[in-house]
Protein backbone atom coordinates (compact mmCIF):
# COMPACT_ATOMS: atom_id res chain seq x y z
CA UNK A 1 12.49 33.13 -38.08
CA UNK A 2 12.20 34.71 -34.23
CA UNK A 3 8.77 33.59 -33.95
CA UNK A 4 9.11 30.07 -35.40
CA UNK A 5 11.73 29.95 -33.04
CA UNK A 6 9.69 31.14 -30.17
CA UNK A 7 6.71 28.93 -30.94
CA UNK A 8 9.42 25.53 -30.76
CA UNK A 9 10.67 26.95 -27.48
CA UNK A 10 7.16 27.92 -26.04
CA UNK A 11 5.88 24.15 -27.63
CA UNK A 12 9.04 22.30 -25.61
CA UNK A 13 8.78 23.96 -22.70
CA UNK A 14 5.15 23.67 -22.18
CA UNK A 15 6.03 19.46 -22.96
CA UNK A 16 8.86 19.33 -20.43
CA UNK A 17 6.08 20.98 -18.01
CA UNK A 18 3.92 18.09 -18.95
CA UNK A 19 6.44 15.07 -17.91
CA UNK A 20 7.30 17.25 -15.10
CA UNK A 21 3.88 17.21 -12.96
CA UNK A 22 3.13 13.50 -13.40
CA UNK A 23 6.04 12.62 -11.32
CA UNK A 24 5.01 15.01 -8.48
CA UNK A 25 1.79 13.52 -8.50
CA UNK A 26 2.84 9.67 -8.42
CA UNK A 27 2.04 7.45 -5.15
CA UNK A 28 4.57 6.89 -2.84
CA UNK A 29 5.37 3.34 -2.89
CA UNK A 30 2.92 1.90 -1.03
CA UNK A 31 6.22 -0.15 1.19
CA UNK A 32 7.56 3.74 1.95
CA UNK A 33 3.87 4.42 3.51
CA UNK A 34 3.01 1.33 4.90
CA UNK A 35 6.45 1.71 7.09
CA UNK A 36 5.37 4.98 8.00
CA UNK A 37 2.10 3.44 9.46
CA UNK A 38 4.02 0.99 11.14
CA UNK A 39 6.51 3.88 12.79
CA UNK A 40 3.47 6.04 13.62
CA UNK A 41 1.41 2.52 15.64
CA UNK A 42 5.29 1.57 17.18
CA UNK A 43 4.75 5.26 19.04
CA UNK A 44 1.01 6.29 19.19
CA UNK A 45 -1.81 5.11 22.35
CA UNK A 46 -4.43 5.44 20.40
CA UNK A 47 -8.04 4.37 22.23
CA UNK A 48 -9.85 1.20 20.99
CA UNK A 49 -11.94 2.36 18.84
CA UNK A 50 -9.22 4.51 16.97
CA UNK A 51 -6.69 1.07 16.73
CA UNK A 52 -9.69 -0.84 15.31
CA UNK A 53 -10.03 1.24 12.64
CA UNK A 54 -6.36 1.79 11.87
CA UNK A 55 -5.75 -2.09 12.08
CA UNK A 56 -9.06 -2.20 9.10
CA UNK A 57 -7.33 0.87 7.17
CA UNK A 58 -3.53 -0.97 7.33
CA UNK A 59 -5.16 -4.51 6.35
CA UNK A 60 -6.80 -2.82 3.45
CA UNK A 61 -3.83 -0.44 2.40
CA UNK A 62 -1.67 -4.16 2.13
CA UNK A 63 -4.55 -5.83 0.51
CA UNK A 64 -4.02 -3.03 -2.13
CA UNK A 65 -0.64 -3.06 -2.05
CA UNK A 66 0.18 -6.78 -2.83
CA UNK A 67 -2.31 -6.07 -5.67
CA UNK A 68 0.18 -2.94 -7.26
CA UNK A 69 -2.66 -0.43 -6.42
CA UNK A 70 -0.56 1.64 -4.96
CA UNK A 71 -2.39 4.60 -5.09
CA UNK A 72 -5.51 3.17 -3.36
CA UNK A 73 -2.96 1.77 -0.84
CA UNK A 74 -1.60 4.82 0.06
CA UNK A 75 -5.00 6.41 0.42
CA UNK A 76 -6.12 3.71 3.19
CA UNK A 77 -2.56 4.35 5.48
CA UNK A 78 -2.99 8.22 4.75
CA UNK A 79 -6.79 7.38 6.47
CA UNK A 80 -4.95 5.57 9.12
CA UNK A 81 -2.11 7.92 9.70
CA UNK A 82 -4.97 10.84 10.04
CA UNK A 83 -6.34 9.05 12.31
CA UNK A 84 -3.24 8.91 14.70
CA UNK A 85 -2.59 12.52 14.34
CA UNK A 86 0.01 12.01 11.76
């Protein structure tokens, strides 16, 4: 009987600890990041070279992000963000 009951508590455990880490590992909404970006640009000089290639990373993150790719999205205004030393 103690081991049966072991085995059902090890088993639900180890499924709670399954729902558990997909919901660390979800996006940020893409919105959340993109306003981020935005923040970081209202206060950052960056040179010309660096602001061309955030303005190409933030197009693409909201081409994504109208789409519902938010995970993509997110990975082009990370790029961005990097970029400006954020």
């Amino acid at each position: 009987m103690t081991i049966r009951l072991t085995s059902a508590a090890g088993c639900l455990l180890a499924a709670a600890a399954a729902l558990v880490v997909p919901a660390r590992a979800a996006p940020v909404p893409c919105e959340d990041m993109l306003k981020q970006l935005r923040a970081a640009l209202a206060t950052a000089t960056p040179n010309d070279a660096d602001k061309a290639a955030v303005a190409d990373l933030q197009a693409k993150g909201i081409e994504r992000c109208t789409a519902d790719d938010d995970k993509r999205a997110d990975d082009f205004f990370a790029q961005a963000l990097k970029i400006l030393g954020k």
